[in-house]
Protein backbone atom coordinates (compact mmCIF):
# COMPACT_ATOMS: atom_id res chain seq x y z
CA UNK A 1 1.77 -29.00 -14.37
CA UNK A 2 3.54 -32.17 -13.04
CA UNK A 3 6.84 -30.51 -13.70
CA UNK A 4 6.05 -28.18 -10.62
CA UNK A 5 6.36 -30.79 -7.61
CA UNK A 6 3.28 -32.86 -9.21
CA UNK A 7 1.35 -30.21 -8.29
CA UNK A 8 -1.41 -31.47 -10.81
CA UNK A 9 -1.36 -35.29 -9.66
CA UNK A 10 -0.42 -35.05 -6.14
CA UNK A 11 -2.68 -31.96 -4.83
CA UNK A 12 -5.24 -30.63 -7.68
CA UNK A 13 -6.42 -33.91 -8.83
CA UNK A 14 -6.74 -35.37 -5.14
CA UNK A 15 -8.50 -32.31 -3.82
CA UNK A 16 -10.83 -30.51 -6.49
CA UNK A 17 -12.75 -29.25 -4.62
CA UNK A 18 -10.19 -26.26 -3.07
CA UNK A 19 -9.04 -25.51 -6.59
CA UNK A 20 -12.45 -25.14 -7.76
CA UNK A 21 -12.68 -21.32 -7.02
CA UNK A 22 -9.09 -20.59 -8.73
CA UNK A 23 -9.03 -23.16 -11.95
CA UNK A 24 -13.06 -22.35 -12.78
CA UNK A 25 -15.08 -19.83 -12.35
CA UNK A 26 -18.91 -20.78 -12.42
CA UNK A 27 -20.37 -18.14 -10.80
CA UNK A 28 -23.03 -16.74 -12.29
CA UNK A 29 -22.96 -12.90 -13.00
CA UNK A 30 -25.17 -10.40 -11.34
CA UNK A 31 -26.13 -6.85 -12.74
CA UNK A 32 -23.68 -5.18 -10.29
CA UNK A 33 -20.98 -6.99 -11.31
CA UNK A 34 -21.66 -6.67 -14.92
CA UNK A 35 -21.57 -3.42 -14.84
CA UNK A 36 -18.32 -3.20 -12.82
CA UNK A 37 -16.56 -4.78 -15.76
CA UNK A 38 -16.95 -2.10 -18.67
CA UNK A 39 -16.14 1.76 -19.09
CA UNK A 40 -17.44 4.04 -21.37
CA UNK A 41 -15.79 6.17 -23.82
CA UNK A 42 -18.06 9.18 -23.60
CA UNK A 43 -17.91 11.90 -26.19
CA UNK A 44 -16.90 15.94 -25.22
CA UNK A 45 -19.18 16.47 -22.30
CA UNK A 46 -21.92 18.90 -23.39
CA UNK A 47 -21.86 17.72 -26.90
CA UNK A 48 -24.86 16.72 -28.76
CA UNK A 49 -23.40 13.09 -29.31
CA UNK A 50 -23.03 13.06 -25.58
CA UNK A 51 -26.13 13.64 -24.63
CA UNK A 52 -27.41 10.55 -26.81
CA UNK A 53 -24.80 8.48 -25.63
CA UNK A 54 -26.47 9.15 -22.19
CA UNK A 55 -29.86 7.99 -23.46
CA UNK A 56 -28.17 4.48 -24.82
CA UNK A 57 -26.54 4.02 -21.29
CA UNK A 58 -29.50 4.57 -19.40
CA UNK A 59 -31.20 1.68 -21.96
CA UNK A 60 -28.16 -0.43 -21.26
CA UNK A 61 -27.99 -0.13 -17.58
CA UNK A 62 -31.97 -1.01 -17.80
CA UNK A 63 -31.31 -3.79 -20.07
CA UNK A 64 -28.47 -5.63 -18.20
CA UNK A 65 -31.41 -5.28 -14.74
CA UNK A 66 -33.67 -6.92 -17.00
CA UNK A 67 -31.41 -9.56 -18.16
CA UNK A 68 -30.59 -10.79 -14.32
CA UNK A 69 -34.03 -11.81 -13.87
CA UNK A 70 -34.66 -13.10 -17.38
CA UNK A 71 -35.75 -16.51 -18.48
CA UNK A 72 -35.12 -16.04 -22.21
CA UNK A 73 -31.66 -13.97 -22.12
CA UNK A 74 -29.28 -14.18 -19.66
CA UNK A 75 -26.81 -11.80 -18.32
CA UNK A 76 -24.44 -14.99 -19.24
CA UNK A 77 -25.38 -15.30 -23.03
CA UNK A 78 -24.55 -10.88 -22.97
CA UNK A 79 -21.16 -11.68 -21.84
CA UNK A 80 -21.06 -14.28 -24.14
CA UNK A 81 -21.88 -11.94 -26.96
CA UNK A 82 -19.06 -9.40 -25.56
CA UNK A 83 -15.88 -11.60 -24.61
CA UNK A 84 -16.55 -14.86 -26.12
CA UNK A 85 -17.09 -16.48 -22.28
CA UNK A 86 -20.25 -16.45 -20.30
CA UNK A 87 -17.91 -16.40 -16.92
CA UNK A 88 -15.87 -13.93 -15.84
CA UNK A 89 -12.23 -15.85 -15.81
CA UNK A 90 -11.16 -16.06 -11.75
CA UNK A 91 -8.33 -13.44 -12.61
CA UNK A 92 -10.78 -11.20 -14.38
CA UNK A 93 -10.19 -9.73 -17.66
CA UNK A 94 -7.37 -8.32 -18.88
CA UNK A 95 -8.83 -4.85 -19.61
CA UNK A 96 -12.92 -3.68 -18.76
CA UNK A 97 -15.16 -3.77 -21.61
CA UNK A 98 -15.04 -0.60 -23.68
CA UNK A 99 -18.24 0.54 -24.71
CA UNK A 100 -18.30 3.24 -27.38
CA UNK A 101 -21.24 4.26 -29.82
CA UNK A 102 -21.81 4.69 -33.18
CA UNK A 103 -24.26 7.32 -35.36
CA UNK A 104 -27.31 5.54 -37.38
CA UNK A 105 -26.52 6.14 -41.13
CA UNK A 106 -30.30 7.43 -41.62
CA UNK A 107 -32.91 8.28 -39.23
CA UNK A 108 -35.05 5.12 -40.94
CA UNK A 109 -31.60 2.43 -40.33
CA UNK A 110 -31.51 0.31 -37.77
CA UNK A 111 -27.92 -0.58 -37.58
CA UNK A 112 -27.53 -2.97 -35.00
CA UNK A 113 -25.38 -3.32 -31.90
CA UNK A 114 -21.86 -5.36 -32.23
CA UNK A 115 -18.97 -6.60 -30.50
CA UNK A 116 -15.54 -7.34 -30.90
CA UNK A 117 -14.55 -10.29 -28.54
CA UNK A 118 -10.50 -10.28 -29.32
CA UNK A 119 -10.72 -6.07 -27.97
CA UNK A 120 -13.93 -6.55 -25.28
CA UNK A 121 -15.27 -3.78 -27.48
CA UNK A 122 -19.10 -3.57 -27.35
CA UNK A 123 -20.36 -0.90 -29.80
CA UNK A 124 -23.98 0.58 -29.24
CA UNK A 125 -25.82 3.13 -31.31
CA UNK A 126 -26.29 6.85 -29.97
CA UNK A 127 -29.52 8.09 -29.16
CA UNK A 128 -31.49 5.09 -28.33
CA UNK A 129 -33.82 6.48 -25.18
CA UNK A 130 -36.34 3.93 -25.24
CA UNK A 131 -35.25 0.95 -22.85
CA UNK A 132 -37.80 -1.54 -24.52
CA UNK A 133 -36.30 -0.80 -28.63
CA UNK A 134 -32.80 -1.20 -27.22
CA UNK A 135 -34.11 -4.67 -26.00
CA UNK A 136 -35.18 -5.33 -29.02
CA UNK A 137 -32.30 -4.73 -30.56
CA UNK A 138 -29.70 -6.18 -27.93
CA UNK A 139 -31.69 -9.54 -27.44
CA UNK A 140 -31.49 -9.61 -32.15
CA UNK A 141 -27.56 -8.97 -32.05
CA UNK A 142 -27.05 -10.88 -29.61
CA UNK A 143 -29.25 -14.37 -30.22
CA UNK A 144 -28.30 -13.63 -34.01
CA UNK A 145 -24.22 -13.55 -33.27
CA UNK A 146 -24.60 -16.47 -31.30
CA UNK A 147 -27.06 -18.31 -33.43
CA UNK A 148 -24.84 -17.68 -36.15
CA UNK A 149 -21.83 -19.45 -34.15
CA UNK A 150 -20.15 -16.25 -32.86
CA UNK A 151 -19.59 -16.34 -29.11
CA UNK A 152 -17.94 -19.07 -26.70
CA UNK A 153 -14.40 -19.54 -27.46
C-alpha cells in the first residue's frame, strides 16, 4: 500500500479511526440482514418437494430470530458455519448464500445440515416443519463443524 502515495503510512495508519468502517467490518449481524444475504433455490412450485422446502424455510427464518437474541449461538457463529467469517466483509459477498435442500435417505435418518464455505452453499433437509428439531439440528452441525475446526478462515 505505500506504493500508492503512502497511502498506508501517511493517512491509514495516522487516522484509523476513518478507515475503520472500509478496512473492517465489526458489525454485528442482525436477523434482517441475515436474511438479506441468501436466496433460495426452490423446487417446481406446486411440487411435493416444494412444499417441504417451505416447511424448512419457515424453521430457518424462525431459527436465525432465535439466534439474534441467543446467548449460546449466535447469528455470528451461523455465518461462521456458512462462509467461513462471522462478519459480513464491508464490500459484501461476492454472491448471496444459496440455500438448497436435500431428501432424508429414510424416514428414521437424520442427515444433518451442511455447508460449503468456498460456494456460500448452505444445504438443509426438506420437510423439517418443526422450528424447535431444526434447532436441534442447526445448533449440532453447526457447534460440531466448528468444534471440529471447520469455520473462520
Amino acid at each position: 500500500m505505500d506504493n500508492v502515495g503512502d497511502l498506508f503510512s501517511n493517512t491509514i495508519k495516522k487516522n484509523p479511526a476513518a478507515f475503520r468502517g472500509v478496512m473492517c467490518a465489526t458489525t454485528k449481524i442482525t436477523a434482517a440482514e441475515f436474511k438479506s444475504l441468501y436466496r433460495i433455490d426452490w423446487s417446481p412450485e406446486g411440487s411435493a418437494k416444494y412444499y417441504d422446502e417451505k416447511d424448512t424455510i419457515y424453521a430457518l427464518e424462525v431459527y436465525i430470530q432465535e439466534c439474534e437474541s441467543r446467548s449460546d449461538m449466535a447469528l455470528s457463529e451461523l455465518l461462521c458455519f456458512i462462509t467461513g467469517t462471522e462478519v459480513v466483509p464491508p464490500l459484501g459477498f461476492q454472491t448471496k448464500i444459496r440455500v438448497a435442500f436435500f431428501t432424508q435417505d429414510k424416514p428414521t435418518s437424520r442427515r444433518m445440515p451442511f455447508a460449503s464455505t468456498c460456494t456460500l452453499d448452505l444445504s438443509l433437509p426438506r420437510g423439517v416443519d418443526d422450528p424447535d428439531i431444526f434447532m436441534d439440528m442447526m445448533d449440532e452441525a453447526v457447534k460440531g463443524g466448528i468444534a471440529a475446526g471447520f469455520g473462520k478462515i
